[in-house]
Structures are given as C-alpha cells and as structure tokens.
N, C-alpha and C. Protein backbone atom coordinates (compact mmCIF):
# COMPACT_ATOMS: atom_id res chain seq x y z
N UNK A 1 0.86 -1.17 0.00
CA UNK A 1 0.00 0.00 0.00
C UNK A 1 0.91 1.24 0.00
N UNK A 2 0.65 2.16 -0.99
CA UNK A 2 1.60 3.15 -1.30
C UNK A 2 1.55 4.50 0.16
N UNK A 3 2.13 5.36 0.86
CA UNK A 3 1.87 6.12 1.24
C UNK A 3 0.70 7.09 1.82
N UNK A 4 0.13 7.38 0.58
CA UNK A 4 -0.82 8.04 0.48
C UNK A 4 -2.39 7.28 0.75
N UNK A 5 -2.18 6.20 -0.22
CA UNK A 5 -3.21 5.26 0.19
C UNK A 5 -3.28 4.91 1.85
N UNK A 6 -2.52 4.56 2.23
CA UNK A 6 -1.85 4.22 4.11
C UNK A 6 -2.91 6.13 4.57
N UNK A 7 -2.41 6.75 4.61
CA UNK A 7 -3.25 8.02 5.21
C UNK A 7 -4.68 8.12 4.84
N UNK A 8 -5.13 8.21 3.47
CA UNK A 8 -6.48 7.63 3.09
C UNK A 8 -7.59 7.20 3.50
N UNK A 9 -6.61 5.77 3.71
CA UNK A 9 -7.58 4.37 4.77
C UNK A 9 -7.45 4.92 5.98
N UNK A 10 -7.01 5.64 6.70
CA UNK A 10 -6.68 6.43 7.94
C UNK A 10 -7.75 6.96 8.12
N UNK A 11 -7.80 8.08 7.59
CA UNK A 11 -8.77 8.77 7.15
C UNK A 11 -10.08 8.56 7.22
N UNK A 12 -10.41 7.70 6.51
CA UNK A 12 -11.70 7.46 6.00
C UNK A 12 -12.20 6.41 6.75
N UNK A 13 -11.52 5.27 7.29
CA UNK A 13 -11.92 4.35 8.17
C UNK A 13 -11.53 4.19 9.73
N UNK A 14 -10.94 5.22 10.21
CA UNK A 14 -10.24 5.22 11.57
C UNK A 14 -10.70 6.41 11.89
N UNK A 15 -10.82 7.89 11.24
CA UNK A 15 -11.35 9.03 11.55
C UNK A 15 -12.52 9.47 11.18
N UNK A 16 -13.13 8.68 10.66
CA UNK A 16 -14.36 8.65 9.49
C UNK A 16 -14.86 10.19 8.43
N UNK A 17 -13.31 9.99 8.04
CA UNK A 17 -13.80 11.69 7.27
C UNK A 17 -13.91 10.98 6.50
N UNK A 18 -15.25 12.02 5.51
CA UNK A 18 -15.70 11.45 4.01
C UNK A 18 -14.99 12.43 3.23
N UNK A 19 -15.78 12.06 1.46
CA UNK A 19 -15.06 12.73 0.29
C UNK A 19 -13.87 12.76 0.58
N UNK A 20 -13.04 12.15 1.13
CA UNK A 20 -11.73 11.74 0.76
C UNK A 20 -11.20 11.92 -0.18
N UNK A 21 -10.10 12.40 -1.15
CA UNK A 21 -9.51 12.19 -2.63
C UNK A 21 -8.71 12.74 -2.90
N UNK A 22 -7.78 12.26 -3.58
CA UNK A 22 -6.46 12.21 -3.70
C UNK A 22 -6.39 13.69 -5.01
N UNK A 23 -5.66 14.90 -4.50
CA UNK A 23 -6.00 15.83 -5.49
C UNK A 23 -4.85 16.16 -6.51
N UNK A 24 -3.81 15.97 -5.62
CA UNK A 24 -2.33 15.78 -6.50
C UNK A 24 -1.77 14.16 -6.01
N UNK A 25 -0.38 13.73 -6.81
CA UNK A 25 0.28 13.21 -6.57
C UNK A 25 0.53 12.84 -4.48
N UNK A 26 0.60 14.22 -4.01
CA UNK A 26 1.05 13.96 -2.89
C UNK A 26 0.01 14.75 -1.82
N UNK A 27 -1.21 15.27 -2.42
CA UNK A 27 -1.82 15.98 -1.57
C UNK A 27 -3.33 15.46 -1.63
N UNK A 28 -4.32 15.26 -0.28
CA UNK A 28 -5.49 14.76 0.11
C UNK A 28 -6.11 15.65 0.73
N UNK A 29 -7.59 15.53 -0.01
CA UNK A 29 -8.73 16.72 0.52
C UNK A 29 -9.39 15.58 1.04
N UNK A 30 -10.38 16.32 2.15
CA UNK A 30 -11.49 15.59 2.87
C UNK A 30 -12.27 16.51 3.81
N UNK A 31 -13.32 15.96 4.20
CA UNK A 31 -14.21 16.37 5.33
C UNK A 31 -14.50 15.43 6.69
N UNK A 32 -13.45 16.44 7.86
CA UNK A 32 -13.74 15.45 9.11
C UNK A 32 -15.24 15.92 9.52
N UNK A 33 -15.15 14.73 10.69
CA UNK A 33 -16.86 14.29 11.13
C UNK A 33 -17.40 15.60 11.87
N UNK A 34 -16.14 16.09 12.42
CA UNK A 34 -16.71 17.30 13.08
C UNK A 34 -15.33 18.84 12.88
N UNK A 35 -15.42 19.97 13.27
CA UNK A 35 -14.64 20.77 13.64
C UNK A 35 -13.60 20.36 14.17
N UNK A 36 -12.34 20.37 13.07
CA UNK A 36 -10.81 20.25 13.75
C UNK A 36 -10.54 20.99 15.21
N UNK A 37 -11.00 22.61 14.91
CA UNK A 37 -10.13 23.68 15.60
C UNK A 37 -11.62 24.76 16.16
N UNK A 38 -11.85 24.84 17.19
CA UNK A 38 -13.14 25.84 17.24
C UNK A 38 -13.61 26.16 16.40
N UNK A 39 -12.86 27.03 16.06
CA UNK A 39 -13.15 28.74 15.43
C UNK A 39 -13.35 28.02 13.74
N UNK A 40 -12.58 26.74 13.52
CA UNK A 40 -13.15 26.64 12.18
C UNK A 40 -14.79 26.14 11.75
N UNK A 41 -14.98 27.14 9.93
CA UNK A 41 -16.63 27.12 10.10
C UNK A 41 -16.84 25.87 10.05
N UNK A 42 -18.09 25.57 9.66
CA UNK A 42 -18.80 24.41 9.78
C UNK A 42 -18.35 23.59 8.09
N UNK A 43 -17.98 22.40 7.80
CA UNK A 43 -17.94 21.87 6.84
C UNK A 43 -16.79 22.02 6.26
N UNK A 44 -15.70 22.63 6.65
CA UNK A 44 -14.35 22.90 5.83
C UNK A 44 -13.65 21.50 5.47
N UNK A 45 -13.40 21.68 4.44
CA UNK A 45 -12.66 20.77 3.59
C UNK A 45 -10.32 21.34 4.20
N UNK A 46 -10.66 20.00 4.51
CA UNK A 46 -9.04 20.04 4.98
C UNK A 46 -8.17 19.58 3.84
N UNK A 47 -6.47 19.83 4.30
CA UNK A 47 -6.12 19.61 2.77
C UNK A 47 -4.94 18.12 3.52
N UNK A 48 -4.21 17.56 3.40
CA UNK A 48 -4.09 16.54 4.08
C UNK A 48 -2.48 15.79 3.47
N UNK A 49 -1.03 16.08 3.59
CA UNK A 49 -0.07 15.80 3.04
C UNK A 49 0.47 14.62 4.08
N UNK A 50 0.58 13.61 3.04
CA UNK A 50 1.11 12.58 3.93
C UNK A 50 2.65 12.43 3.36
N UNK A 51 3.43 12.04 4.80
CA UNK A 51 4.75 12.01 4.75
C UNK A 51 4.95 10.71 5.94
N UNK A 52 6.18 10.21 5.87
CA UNK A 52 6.99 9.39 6.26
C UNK A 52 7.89 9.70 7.87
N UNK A 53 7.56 9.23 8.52
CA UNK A 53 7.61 9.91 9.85
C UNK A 53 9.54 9.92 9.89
N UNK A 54 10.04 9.15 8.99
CA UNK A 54 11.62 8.41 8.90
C UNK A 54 11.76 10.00 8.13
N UNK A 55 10.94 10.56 7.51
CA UNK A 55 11.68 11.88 7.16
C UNK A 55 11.79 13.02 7.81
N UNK A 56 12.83 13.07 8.78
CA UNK A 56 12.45 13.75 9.92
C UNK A 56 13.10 15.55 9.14
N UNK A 57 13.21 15.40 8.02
CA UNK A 57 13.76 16.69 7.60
C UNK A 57 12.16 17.60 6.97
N UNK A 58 11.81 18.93 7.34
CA UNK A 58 10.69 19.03 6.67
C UNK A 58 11.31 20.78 6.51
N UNK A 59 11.82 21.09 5.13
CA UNK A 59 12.38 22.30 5.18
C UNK A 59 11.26 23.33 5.05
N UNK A 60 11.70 24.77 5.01
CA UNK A 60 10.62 25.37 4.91
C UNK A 60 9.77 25.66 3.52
N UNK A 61 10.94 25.57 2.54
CA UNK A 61 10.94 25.17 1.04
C UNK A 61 9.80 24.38 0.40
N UNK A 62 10.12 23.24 1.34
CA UNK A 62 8.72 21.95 0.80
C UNK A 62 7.66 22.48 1.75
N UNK A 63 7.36 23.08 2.74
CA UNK A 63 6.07 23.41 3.35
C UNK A 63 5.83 24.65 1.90
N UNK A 64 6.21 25.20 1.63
CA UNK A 64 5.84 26.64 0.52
C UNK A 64 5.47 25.72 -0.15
N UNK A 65 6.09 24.62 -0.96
CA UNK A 65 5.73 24.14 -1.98
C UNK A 65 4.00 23.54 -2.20
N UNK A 66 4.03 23.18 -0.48
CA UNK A 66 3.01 22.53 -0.06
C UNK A 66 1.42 23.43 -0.53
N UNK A 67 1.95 24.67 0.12
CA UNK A 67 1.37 25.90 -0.03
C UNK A 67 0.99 26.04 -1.05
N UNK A 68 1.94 26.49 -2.12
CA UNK A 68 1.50 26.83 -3.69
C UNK A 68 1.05 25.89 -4.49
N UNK A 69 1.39 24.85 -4.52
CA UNK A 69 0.56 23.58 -5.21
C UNK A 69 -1.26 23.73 -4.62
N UNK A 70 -1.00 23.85 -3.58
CA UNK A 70 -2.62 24.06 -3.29
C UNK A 70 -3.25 25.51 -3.52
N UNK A 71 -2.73 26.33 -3.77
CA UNK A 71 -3.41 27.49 -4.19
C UNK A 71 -3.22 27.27 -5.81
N UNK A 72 -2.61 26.46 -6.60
CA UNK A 72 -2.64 26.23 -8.41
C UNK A 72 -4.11 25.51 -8.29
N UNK A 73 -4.74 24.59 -7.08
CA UNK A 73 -6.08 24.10 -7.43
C UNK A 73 -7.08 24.66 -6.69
N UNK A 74 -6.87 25.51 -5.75
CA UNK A 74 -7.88 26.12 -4.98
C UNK A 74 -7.07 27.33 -3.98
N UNK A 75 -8.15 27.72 -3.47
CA UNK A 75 -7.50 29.13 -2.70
C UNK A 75 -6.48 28.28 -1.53
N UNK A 76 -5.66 29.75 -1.06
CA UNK A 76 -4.55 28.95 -0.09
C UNK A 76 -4.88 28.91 1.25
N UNK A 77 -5.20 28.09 2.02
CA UNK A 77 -5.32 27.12 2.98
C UNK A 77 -4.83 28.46 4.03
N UNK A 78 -5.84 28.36 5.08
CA UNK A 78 -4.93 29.22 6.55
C UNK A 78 -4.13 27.99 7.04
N UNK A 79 -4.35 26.81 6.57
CA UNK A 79 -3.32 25.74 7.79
C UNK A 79 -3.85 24.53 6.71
N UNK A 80 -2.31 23.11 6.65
CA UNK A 80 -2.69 22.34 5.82
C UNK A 80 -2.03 21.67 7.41
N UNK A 81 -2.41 20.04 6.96
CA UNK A 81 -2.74 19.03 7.86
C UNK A 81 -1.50 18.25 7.15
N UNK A 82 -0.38 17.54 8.14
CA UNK A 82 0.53 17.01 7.41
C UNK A 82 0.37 15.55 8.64
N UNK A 83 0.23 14.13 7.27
CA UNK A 83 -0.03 12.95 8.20
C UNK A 83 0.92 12.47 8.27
N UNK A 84 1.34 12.08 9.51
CA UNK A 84 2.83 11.80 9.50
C UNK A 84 2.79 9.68 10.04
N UNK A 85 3.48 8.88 9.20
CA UNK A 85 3.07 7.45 8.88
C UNK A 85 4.60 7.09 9.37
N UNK A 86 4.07 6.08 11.21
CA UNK A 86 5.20 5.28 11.34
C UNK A 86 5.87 4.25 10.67
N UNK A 87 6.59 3.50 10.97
CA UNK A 87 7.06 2.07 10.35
C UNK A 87 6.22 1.06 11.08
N UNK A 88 5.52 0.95 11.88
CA UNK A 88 4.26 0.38 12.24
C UNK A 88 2.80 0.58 11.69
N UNK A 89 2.58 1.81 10.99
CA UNK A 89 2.02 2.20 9.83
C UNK A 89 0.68 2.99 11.07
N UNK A 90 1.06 2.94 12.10
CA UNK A 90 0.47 4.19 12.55
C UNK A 90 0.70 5.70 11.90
N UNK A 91 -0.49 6.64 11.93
CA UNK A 91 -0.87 7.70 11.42
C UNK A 91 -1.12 9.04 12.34
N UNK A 92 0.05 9.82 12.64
CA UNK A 92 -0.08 11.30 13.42
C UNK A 92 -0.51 12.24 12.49
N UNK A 93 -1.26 13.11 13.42
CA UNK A 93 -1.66 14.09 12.30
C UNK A 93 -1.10 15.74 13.18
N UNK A 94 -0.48 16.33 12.18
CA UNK A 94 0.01 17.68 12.87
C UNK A 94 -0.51 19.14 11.74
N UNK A 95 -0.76 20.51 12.86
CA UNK A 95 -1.04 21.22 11.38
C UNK A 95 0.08 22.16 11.13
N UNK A 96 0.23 22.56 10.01
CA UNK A 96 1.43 23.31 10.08
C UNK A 96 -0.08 24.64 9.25
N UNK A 97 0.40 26.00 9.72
CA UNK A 97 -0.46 26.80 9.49
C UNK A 97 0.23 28.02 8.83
N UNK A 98 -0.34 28.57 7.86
CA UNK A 98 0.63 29.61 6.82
C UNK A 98 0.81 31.17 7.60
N UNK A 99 1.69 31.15 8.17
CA UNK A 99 1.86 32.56 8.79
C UNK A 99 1.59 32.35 10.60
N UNK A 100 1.64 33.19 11.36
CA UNK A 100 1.38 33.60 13.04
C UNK A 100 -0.05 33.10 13.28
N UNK A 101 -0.20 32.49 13.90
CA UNK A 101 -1.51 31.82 14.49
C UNK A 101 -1.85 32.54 15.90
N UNK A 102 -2.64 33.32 16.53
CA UNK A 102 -2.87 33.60 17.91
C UNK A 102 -3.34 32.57 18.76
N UNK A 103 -2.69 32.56 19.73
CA UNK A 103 -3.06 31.09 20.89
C UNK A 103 -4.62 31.20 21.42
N UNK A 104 -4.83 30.07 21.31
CA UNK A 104 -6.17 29.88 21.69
C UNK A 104 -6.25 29.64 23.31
N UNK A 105 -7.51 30.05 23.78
CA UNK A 105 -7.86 30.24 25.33
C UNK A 105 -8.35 28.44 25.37
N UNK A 106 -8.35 27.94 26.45
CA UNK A 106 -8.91 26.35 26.42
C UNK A 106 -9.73 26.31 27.37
C-alpha cells in the first residue's frame, strides 16, 4: 500500500472523514466528522499531506511548496494538515499553518 493510500484508509476508516480524494500526486482533501479547531466554520474541507515519519527533515521550502501547489487548485489554505506514517504504519496528524496563528484560550 503506497503512502498516500496508508493516510487515506486512515482517514476514511479510523477518523471517518468522508469525500476523501487524492487531489495531487502527494496531496489529500477531505471532510472530518466534526470541527478540527473551534473557530473553524462548519464543513471545511481540509487539505491533508502525507509524509513518512523516517523523514524527519521538513524544510521550509517543501512546506511553501506545499502551499502553492494548493493554491494552483484552490485558494490557499490558513493551515494544511501534514499525516505523519510510522514504520508500524500508525498515522499522526500535525497542522502546520501559513503565517502567526494567535493562541487559543482552552
């Protein structure tokens, strides 16, 4: 099972987000079951880059890249979701967010 597929099935059967689909080579849209983050609206489509947890290098270069590839198919993302896949084929999910984020009250 290739990478991407491995986050996917994650996805869709462990977190139960639907419309799942693979939009580039290396990048996944979907809809979780509920609100990631408060303040986000209702129904947002997340964008979803799966990587290799053994790649512990993540420059700032390939996050831009991350960035602009998704604004060539849709507007650019306040925050993309990067799934990070052990060698046990467990699935972390972290967000990396485009610019200063203000801390949230809990």
């Amino acid at each position: 099972m290739s990478l991407i597929e491995q986050v996917q099935t994650n996805l869709v059967h462990y977190n139960l987000w639907t419309n799942v689909r693979q939009r580039t080579p290396e990048i996944l849209t979907g809809f979780p079951p509920a609100k990631l983050i408060q303040d986000d609206p209702e129904s947002l489509e997340e964008w979803v880059i799966p990587k290799l947890m053994a790649d512990k290098n993540m420059p700032l270069t390939e996050i831009e890249s991350w960035f602009k590839s998704i604004t060539n198919i849709s507007h650019r993302p306040k925050r993309i979701t990067v799934g990070l896949v052990n060698d046990d084929s467990t699935v972390v999910y972290y967000f990396i967010h485009d610019g200063m984020v203000k801390p949230r009250k809990n």
